[in-house]
Protein backbone atom coordinates (compact mmCIF):
# COMPACT_ATOMS: atom_id res chain seq x y z
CA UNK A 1 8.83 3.64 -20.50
CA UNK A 2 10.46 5.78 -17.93
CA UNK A 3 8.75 3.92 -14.94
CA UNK A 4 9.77 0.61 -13.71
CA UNK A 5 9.12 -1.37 -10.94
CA UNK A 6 11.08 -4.23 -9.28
CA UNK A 7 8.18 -6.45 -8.36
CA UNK A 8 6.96 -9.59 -6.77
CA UNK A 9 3.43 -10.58 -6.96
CA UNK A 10 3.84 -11.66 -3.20
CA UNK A 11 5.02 -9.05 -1.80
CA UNK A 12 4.41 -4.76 -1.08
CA UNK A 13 4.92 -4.35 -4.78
CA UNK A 14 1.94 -6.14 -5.82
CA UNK A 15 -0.24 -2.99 -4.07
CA UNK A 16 2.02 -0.56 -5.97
CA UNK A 17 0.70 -2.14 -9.56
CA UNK A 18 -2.67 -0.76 -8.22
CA UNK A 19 -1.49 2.54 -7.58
CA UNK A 20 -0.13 2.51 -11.26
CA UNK A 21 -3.28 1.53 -12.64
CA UNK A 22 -4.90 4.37 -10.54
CA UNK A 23 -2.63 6.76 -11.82
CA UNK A 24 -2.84 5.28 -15.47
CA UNK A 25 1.02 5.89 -16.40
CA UNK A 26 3.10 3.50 -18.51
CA UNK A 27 5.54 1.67 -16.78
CA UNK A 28 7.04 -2.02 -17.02
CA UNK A 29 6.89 -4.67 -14.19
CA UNK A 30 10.75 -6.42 -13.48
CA UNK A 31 10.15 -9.66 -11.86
CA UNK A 32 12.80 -9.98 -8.97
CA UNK A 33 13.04 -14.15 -8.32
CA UNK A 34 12.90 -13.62 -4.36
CA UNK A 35 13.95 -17.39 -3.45
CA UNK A 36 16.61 -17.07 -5.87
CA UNK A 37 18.03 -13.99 -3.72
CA UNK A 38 17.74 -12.33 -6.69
CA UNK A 39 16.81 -9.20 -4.42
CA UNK A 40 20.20 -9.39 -2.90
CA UNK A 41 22.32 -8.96 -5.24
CA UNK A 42 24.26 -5.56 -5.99
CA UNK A 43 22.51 -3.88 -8.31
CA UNK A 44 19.50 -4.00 -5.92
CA UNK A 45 20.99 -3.26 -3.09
CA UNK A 46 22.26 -0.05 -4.19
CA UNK A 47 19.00 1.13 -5.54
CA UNK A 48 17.59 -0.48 -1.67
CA UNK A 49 20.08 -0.98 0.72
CA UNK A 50 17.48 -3.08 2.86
CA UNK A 51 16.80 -5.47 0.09
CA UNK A 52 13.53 -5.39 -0.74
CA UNK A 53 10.51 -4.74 -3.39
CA UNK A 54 9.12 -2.44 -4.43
CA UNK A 55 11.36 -0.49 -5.79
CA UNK A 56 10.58 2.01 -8.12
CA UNK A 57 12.35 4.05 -10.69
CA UNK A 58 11.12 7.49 -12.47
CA UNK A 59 13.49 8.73 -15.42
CA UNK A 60 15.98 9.74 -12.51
CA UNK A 61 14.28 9.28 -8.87
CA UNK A 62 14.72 5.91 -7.50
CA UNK A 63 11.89 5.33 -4.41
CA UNK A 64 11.21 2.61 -2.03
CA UNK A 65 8.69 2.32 0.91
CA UNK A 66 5.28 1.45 -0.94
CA UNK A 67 3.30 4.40 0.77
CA UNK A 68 6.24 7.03 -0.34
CA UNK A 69 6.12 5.44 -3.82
CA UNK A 70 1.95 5.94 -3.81
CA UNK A 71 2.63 9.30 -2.32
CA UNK A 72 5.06 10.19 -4.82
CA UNK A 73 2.96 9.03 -7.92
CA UNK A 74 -0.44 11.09 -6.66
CA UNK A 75 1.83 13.83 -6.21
CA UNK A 76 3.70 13.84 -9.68
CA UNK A 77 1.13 12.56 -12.28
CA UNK A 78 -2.52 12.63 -10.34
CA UNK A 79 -2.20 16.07 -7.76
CA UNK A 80 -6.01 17.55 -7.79
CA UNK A 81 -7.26 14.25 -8.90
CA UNK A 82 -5.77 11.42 -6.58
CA UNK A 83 -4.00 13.80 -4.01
CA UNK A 84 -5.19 16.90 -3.33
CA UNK A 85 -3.42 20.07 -3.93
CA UNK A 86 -1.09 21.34 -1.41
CA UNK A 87 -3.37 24.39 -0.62
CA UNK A 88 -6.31 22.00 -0.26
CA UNK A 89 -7.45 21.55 3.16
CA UNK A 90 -7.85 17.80 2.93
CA UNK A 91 -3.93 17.21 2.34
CA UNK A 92 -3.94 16.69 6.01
CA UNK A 93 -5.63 14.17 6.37
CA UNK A 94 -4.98 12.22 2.91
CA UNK A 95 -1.18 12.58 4.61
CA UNK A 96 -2.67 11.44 8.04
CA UNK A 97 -4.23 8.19 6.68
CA UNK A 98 -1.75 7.58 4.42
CA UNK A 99 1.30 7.11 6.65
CA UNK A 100 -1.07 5.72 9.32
CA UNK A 101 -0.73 2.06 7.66
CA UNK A 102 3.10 1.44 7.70
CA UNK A 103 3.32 2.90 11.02
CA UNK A 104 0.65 2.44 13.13
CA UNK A 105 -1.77 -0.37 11.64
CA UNK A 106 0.99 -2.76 10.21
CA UNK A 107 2.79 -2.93 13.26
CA UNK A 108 0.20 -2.69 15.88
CA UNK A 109 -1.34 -5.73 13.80
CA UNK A 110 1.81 -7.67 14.32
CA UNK A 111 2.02 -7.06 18.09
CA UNK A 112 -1.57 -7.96 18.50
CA UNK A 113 -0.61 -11.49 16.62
CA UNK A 114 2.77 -11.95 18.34
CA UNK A 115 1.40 -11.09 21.75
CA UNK A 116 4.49 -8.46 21.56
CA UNK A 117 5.06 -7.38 25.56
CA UNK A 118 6.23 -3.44 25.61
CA UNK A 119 5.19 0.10 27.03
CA UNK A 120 2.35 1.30 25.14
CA UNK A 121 4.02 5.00 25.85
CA UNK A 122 6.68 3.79 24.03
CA UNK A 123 5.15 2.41 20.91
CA UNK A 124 3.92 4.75 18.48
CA UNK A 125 1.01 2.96 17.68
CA UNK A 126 0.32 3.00 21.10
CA UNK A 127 -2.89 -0.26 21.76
CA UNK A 128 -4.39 -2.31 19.48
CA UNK A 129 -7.81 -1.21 20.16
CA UNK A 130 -7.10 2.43 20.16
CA UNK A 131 -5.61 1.85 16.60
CA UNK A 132 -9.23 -0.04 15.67
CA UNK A 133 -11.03 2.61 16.82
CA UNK A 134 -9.24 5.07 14.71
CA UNK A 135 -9.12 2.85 11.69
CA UNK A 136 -13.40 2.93 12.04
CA UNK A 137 -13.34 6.99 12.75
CA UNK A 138 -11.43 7.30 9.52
CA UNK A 139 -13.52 5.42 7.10
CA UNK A 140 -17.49 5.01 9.09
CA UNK A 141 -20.21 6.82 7.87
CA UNK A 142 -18.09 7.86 4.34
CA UNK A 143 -16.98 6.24 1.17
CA UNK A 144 -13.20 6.71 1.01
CA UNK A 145 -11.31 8.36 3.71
CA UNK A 146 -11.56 11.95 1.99
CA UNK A 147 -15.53 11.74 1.74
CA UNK A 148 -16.62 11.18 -1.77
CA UNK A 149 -13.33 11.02 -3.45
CA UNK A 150 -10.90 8.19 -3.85
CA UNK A 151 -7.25 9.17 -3.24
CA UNK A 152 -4.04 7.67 -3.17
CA UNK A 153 -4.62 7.64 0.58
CA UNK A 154 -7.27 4.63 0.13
CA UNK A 155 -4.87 2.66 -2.09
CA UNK A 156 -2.44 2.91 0.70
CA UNK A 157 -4.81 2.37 3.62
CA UNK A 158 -7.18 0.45 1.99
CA UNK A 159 -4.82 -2.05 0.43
CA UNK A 160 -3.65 -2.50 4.15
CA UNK A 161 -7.27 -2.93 5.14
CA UNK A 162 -7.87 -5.40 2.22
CA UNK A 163 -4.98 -7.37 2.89
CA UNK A 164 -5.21 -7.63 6.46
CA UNK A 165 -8.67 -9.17 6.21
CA UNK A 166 -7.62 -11.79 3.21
CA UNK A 167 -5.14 -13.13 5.89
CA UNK A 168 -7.31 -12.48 9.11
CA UNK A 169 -4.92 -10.11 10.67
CA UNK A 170 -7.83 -7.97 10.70
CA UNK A 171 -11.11 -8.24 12.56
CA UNK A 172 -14.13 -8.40 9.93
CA UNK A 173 -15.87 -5.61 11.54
CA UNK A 174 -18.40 -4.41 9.22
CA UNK A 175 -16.69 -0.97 8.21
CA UNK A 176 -13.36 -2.94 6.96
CA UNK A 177 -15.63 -5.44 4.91
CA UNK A 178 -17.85 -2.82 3.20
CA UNK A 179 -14.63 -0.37 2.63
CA UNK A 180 -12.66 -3.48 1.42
CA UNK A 181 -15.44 -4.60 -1.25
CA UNK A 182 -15.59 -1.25 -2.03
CA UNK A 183 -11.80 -1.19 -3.17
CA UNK A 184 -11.83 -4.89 -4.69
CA UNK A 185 -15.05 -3.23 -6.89
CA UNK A 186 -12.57 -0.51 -8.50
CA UNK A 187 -11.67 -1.22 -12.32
CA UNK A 188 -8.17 -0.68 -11.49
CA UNK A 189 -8.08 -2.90 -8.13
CA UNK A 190 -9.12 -5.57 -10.65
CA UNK A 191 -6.95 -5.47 -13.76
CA UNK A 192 -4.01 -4.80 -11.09
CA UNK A 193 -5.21 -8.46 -9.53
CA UNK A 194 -5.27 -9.92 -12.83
CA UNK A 195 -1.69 -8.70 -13.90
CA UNK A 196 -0.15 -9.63 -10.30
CA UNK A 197 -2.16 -13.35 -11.48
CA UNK A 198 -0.49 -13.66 -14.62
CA UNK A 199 2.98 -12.87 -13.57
CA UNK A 200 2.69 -15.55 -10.36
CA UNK A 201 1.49 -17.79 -13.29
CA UNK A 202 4.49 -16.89 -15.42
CA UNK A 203 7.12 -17.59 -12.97
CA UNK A 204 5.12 -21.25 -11.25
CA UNK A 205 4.33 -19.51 -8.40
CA UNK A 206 1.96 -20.85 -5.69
CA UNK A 207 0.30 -19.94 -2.36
């Protein structure tokens, strides 16, 4: 198998075994033992210098970040199909929507929950309510955030979405909910759940 991925079923990584499953690529899962710093040690922190999963390999390209490694998988094995071509008017905003979640919803989340004090004009993601209101512009009225078709973009944002609400980071509103059952409905979604289950059950993990 020319793809692996250094994985824990608790962290980023377990989002990027959906993405595979999207993509429908071989590739082998290699459990990193987080508590026994197992993602500190050398070898990982060359491939990562900041320590973490997922990390993925590809024959010779090593990428981190779990958006860049969805954006890099449409791109190489799904373009047309789960990212749209580069002459295709709707690679704006798949790009939009995809990098929106690292760095606009994840952290504006966090401020909202840590009661973070700064200059909005400083803060890319600028208020928490502006950042609802575009999360509901991008998905109301529409299936998946390009219209009819499911792209990496939703397994990016939408995992986000998804796990947001699981931990109620996220108000319910009713466009989350829908979008989220929406994604947990997807054949993929599911066997991605059930092999994240299996390898928590392999290695005695708990929540």
């Amino acid at each position: 198998m020319a793809i692996v991925l250094y994985h824990h079923p608790y962290t980023r990584a377990a989002n990027v075994v959906w993405m595979l499953e999207e993509v429908g690529v071989p590739y082998q899962l290699k459990y990193l033992d987080l508590q026994a710093g197992e993602h500190k040690r050398p070898e990982i922190m060359a491939l990562n210098p900041m320590g973490k999963v997922p990390i993925l390999q590809d024959d010779k390209a090593t990428v981190t970040e779990s958006a860049a490694i969805g954006l890099y998988l449409a791109d190489r094995y799904a373009l047309g199909k789960l990212a749209p071509a580069l002459d295709n008017p709707d690679r704006g905003t798949y790009l939009r929507w995809s990098v929106f979640a690292p760095s606009v919803i994840e952290p504006g989340s966090m401020a909202k929950a840590a009661n973070w004090t700064f200059r909005e004009s400083n803060a890319g993601f600028g208020n928490y309510e502006s950042m609802i209101g575009c999360m509901q512009s991008a998905i109301g009225g529409r299936k998946w955030l390009l219209g009819e078709q499911f792209s990496m973009a939703d397994a990016i944002f939408g995992g986000t979405v998804s796990y947001m609400l699981r931990f109620k980071l996220l108000e319910p509103l009713p466009e989350f909910t829908s979008y989220s059952e929406r994604i947990e409905q997807r054949p993929a979604r599911q066997r991605a759940n059930a092999i994240n289950a299996k390898v928590a059950e392999e290695h005695g993990l708990g929540r």
